[in-house]
N, C-alpha and C. Protein backbone atom coordinates (compact mmCIF):
# COMPACT_ATOMS: atom_id res chain seq x y z
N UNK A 1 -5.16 3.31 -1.34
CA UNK A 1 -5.77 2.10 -1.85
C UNK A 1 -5.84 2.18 -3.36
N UNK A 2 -5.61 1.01 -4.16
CA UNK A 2 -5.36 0.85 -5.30
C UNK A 2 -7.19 1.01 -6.02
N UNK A 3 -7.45 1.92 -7.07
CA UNK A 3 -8.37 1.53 -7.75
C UNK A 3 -8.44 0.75 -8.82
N UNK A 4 -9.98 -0.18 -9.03
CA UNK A 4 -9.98 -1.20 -9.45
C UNK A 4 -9.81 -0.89 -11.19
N UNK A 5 -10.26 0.47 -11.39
CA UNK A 5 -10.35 1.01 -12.90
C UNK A 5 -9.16 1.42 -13.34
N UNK A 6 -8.03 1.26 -12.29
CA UNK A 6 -6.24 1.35 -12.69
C UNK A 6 -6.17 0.79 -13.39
N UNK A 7 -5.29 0.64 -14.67
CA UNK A 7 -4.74 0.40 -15.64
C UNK A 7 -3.14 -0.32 -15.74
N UNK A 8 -2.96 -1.50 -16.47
CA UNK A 8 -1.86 -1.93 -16.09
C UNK A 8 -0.84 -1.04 -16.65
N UNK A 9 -0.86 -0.05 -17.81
CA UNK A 9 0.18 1.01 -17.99
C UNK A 9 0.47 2.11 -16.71
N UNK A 10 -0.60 2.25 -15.92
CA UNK A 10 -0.66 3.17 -15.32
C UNK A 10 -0.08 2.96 -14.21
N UNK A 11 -0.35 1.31 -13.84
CA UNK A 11 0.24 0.66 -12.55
C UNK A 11 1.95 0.40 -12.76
N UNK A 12 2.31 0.31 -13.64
CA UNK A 12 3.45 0.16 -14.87
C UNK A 12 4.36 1.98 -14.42
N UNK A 13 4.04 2.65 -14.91
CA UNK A 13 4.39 4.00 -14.87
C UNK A 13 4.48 4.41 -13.44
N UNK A 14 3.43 3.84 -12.73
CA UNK A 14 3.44 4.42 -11.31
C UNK A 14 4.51 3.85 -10.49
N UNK A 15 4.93 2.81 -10.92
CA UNK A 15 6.24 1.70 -10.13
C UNK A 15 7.40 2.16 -10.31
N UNK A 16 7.36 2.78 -11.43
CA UNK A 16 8.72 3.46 -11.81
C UNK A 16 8.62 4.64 -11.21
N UNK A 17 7.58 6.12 -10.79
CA UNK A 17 7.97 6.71 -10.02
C UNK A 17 7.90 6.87 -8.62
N UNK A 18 7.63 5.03 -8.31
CA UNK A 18 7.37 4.95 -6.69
C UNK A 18 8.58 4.52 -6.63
N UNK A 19 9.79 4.16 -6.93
CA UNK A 19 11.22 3.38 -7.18
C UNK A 19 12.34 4.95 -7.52
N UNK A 20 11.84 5.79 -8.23
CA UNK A 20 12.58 6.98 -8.05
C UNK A 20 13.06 7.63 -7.24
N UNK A 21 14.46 7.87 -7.39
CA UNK A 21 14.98 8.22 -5.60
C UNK A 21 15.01 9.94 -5.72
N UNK A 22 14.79 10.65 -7.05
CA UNK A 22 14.63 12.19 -7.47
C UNK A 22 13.14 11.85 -6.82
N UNK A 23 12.08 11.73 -7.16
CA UNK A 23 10.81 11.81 -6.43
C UNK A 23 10.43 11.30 -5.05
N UNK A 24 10.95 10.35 -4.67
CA UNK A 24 10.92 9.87 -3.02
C UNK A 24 11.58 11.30 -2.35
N UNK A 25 12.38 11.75 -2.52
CA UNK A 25 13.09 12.86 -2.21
C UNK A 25 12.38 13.66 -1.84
N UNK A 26 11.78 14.49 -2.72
CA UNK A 26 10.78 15.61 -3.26
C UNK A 26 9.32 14.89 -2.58
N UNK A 27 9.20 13.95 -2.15
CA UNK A 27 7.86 13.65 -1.72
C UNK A 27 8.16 13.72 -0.35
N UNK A 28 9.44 13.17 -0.01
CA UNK A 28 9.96 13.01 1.84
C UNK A 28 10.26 14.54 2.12
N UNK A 29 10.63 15.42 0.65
CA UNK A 29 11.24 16.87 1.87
C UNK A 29 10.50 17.55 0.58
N UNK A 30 9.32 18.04 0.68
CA UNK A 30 8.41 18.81 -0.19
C UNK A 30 8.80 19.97 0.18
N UNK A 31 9.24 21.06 1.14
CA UNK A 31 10.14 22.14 1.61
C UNK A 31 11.21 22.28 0.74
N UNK A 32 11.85 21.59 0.23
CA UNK A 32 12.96 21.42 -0.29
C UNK A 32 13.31 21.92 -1.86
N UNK A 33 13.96 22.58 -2.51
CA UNK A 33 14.14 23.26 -3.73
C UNK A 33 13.57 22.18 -4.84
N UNK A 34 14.16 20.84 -5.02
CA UNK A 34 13.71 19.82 -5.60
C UNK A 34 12.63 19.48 -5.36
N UNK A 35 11.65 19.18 -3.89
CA UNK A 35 10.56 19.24 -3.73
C UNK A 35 9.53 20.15 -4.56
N UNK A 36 9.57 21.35 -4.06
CA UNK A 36 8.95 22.35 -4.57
C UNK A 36 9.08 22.19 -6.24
N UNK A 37 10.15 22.11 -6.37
CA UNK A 37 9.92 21.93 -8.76
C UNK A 37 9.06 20.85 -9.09
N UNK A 38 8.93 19.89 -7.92
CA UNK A 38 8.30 18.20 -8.79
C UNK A 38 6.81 18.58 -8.15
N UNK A 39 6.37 19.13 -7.19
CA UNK A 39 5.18 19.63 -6.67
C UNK A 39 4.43 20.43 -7.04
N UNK A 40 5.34 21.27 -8.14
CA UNK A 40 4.66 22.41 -9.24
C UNK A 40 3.98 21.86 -9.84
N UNK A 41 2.64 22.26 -9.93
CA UNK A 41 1.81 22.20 -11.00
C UNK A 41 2.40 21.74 -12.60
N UNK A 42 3.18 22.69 -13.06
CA UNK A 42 4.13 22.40 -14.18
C UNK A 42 4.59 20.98 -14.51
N UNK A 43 4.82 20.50 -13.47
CA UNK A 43 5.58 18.97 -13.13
C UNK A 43 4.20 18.11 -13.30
N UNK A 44 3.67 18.47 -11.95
CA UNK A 44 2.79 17.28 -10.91
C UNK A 44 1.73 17.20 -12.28
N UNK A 45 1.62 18.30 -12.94
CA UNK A 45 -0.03 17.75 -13.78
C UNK A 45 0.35 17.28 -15.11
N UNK A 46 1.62 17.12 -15.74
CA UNK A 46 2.18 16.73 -17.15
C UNK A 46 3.15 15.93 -16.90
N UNK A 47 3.93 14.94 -15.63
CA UNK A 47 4.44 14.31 -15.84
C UNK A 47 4.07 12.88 -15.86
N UNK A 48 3.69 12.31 -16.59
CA UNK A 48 3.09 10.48 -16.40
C UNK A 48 3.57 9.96 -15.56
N UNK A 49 4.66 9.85 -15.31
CA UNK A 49 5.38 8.86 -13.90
C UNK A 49 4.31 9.42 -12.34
N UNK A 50 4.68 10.84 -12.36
CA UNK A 50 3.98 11.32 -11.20
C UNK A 50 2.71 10.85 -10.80
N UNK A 51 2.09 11.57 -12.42
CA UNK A 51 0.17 11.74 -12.47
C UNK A 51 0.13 9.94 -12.17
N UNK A 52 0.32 8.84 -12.59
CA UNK A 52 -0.03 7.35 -12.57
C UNK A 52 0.16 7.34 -10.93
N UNK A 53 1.58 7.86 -10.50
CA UNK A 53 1.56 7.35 -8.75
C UNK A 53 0.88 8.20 -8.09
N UNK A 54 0.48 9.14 -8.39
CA UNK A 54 -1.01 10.15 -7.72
C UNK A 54 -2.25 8.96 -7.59
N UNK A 55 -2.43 8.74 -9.03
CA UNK A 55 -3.71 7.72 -9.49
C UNK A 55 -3.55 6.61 -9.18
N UNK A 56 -2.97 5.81 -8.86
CA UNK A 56 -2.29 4.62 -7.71
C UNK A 56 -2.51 4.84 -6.49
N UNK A 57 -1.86 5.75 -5.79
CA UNK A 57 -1.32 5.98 -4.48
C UNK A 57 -2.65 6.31 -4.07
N UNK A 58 -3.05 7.85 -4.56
CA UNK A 58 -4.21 8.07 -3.87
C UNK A 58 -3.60 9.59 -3.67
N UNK A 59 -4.49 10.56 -3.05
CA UNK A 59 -3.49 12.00 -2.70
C UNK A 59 -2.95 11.41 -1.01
N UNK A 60 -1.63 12.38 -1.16
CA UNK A 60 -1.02 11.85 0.40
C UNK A 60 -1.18 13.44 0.83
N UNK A 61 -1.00 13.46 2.09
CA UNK A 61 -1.35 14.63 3.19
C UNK A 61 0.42 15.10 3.28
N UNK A 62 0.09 15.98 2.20
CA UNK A 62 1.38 17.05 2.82
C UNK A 62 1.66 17.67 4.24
N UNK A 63 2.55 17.65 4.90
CA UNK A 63 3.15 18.23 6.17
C UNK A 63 2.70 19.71 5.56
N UNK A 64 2.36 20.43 6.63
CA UNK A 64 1.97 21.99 6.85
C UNK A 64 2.96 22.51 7.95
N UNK A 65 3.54 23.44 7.45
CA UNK A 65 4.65 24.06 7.85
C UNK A 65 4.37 24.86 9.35
């Protein structure tokens, strides 16, 4: 669910990495070599595209192996 204190940059940024077919990827096969690099910390907490569709989206429930 969308929060109301979202930001139209943020909603902006988040569209572009909900439309990314490198991150749909990595979000559909988090197992996956590409998964695992965009799920790193390294990535997930400094990239704006990501952090906005986190803060959009909401957290999603990773599959447990």
């Amino acid at each position: 669910m969308t929060d109301p204190k979202v930001g139209l940059i943020t909603k902006a940024l988040a569209a572009i990495c909900s439309r990314c077919p490198v991150c749909n990827h990595a979000r559909a096969h988090p197992e996956s070599w590409l998964g695992r690099v965009l799920h790193h910390p390294l990535h997930a907490d400094h990239c704006p595209f990501w952090k906005a569709e986190r803060d959009v989206a909401g957290p999603r429930e990773t599959p447990q192996p």
